[in-house]
Protein backbone atom coordinates (compact mmCIF):
# COMPACT_ATOMS: atom_id res chain seq x y z
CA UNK A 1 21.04 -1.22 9.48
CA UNK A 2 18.16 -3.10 10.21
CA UNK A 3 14.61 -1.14 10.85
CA UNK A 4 13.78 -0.75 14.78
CA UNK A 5 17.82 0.85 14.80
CA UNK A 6 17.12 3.10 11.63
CA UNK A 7 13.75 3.94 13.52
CA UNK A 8 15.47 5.02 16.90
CA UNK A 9 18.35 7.05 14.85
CA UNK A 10 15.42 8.56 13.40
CA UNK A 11 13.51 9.68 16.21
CA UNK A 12 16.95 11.09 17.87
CA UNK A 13 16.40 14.24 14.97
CA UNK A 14 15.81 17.25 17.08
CA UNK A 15 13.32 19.11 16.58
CA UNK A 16 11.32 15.80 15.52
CA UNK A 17 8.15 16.97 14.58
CA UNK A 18 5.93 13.95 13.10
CA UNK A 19 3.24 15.67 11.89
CA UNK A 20 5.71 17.30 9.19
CA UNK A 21 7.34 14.01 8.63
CA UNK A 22 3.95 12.11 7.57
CA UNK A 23 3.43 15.36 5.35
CA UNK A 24 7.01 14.31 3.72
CA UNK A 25 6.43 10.37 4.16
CA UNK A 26 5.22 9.26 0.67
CA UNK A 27 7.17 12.13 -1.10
CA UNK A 28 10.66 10.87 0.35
CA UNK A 29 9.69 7.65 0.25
CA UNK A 30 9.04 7.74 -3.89
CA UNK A 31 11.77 9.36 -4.41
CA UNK A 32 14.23 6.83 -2.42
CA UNK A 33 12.91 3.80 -4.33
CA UNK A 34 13.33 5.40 -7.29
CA UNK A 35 16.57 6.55 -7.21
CA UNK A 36 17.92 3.24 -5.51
CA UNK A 37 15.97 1.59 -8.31
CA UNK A 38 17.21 3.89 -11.70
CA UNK A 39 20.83 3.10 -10.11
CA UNK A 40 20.90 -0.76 -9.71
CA UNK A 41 20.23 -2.57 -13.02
CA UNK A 42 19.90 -6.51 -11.30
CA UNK A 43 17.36 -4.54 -8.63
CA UNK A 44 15.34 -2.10 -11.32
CA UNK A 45 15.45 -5.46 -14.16
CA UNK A 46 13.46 -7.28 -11.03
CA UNK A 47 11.14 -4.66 -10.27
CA UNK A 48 9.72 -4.23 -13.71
CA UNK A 49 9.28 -7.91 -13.93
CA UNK A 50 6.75 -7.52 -11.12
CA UNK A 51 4.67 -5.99 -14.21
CA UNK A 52 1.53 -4.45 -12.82
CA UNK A 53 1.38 -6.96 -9.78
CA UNK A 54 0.22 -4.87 -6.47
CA UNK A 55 3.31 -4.97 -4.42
CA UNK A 56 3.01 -5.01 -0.24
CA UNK A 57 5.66 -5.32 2.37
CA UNK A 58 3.99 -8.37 4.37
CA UNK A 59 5.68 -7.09 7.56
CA UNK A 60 3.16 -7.59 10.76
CA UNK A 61 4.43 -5.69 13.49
CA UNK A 62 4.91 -2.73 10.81
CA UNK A 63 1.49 -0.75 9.76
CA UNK A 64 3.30 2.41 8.28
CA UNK A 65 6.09 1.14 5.92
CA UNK A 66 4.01 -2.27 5.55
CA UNK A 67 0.71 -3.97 5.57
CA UNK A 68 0.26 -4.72 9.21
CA UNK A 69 0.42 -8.65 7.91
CA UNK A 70 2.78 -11.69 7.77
CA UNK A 71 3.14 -13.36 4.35
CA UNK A 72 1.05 -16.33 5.34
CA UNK A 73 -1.98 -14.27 6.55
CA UNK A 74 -5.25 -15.41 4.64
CA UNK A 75 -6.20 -11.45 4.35
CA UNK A 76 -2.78 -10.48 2.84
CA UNK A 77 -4.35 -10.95 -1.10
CA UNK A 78 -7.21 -8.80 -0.04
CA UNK A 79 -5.76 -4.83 0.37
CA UNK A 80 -8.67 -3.06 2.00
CA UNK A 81 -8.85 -6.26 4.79
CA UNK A 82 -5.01 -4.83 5.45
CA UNK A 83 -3.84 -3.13 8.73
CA UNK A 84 -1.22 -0.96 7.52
CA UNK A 85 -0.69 2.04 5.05
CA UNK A 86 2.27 0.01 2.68
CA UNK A 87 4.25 2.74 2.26
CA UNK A 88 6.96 0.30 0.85
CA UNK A 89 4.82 -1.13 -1.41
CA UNK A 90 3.17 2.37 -2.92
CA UNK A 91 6.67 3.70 -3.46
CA UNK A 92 7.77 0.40 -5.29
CA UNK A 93 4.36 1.01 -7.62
CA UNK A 94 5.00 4.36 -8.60
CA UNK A 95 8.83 3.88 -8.78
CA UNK A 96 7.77 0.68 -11.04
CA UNK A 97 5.50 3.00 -12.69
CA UNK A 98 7.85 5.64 -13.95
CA UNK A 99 10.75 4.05 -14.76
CA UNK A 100 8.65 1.91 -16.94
CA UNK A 101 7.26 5.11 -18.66
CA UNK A 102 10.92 6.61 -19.02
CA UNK A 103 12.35 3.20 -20.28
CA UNK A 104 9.24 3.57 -22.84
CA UNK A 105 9.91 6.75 -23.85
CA UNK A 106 13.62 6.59 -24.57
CA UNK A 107 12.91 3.46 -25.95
CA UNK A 108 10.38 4.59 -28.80
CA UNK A 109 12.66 7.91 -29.76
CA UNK A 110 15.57 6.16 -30.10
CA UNK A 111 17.56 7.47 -33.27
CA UNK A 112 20.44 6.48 -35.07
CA UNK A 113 21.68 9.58 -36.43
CA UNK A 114 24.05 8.54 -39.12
CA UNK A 115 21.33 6.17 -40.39
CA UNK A 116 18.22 7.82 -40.30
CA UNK A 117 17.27 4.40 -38.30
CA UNK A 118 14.83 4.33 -35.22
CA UNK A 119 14.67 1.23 -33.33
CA UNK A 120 12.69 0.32 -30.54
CA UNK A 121 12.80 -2.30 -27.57
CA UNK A 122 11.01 -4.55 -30.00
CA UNK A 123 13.68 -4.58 -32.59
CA UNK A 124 11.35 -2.99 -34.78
CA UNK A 125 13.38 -0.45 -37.27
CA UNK A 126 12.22 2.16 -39.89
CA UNK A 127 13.47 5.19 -41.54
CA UNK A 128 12.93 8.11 -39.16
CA UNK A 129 10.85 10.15 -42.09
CA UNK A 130 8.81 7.92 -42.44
CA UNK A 131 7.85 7.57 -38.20
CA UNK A 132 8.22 11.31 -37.98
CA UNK A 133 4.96 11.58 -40.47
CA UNK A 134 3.07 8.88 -38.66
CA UNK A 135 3.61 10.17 -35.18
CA UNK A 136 3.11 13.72 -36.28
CA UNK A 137 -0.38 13.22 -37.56
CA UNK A 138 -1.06 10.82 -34.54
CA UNK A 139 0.63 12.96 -31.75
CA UNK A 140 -1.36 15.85 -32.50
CA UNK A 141 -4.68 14.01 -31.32
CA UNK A 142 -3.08 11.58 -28.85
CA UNK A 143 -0.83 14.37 -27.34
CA UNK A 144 -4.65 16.01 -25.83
CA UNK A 145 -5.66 12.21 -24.84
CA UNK A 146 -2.15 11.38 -23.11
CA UNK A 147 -2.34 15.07 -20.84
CA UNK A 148 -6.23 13.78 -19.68
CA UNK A 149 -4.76 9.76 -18.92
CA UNK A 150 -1.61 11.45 -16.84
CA UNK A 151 -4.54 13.45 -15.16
CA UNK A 152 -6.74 10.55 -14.82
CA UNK A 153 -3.45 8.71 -13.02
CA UNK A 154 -2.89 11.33 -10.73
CA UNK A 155 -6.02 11.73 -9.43
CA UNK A 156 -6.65 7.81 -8.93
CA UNK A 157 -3.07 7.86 -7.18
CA UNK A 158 -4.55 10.43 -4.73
CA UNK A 159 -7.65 8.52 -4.10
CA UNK A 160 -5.80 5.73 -3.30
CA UNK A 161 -2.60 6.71 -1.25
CA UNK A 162 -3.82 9.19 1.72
CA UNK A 163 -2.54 12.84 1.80
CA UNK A 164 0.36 12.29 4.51
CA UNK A 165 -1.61 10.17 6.81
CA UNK A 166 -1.57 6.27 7.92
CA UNK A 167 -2.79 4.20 10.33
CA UNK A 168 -0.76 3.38 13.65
C-alpha cells in the first residue's frame, strides 16, 4: 500500500510505544532493504550500479524515511542543508554496501574443484596453489589491516546515522 495507509496500520499496533520503535528504526529498516534487495536480481543489479553515489528519498512532506525535500529543491545536493533523517536512503547505502562486499567475497574465492581453477568477476583465472601462496603471505598482514578498516567503517557509520533518533 501506499505510505500515509502503511503509516496508520502502523500506528493501530497496541501497545505502540515510539520511543522503542526509533530504537528499532534503522535496524529494521537495514535489514528490509537488504533482504528485498539479495532477493530481486533486476532491483539488487540497479542498486549496485548506484556505485558509491549518496542515495536520498527526495520526499518533502516526509523527514523520517526521507530528506524533508522535493527532487527539484536547490538544497537537495547539499545533505547537512536537509530537513529529514533519510532513513530510506541510509538503509539503501549500507544494503548497497554489503551486498557489494558479499558479491566481492564470493566472487574472489570462487573455486573450481575438479580444476584446481579460481576465477573471479574479472575473468581472471589461475591455479588455486598458486593464489593460495600469494594470499597466504598477504592475508596474514592484510587480515590485521581489514579488522581496523571494518572498525574504521563502523564507527564513521555511527557518526553519521544517529543512535535511534530523527528529526520530526
Amino acid at each position: 500500500g501506499d505510505p500515509t495507509t502503511t503509516k496508520s496500520l502502523g500506528r493501530q499496533v497496541s501497545p505502540f510505544d515510539e520511543g522503542k520503535w526509533k530504537q528499532a528504526l534503522l535496524i529494521v529498516a537495514r535489514e528490509v532493504v537488504y533482504q528485498k534487495f539479495m532477493h530481486l536480481e533486476r532491483e539488487r543489479a540497479i542498486l549496485l550500479g548506484t556505485g558509491t553515489s549518496v542515495l536520498a528519498e527526495a520526499a518533502p512532506r516526509d523527514r523520517i524515511w526521507g530528506i524533508g525535500l522535493n527532487a527539484t529543491n536547490r538544497d537537495v545536493a547539499t545533505p547537512c542543508l536537509w530537513k529529514g533523517s533519510n532513513v530510506l536512503g541510509w538503509a539503501l547505502m549500507e544494503a548497497r554496501e554489503a551486498i557489494s562486499n558479499e558479491r566481492q567475497n564470493v566472487s574472489e574465492r570462487q573455486i573450481d574443484r575438479r580444476g584446481g581453477i579460481i576465477e573471479n568477476e574479472t575473468g581472471q583465472t589461475g591455479q588455486a596453489c598458486e593464489r593460495a601462496s600469494e594470499n597466504s603471505a598477504s592475508e596474514s598482514s592484510a587480515s590485521e589491516s581489514s579488522g581496523n578498516k571494518k572498525k574504521e567503517r563502523q564507527a564513521k557509520r555511527r557518526r553519521d546515522i544517529p543512535s535511534g533518533q530523527y528529526s520530526k
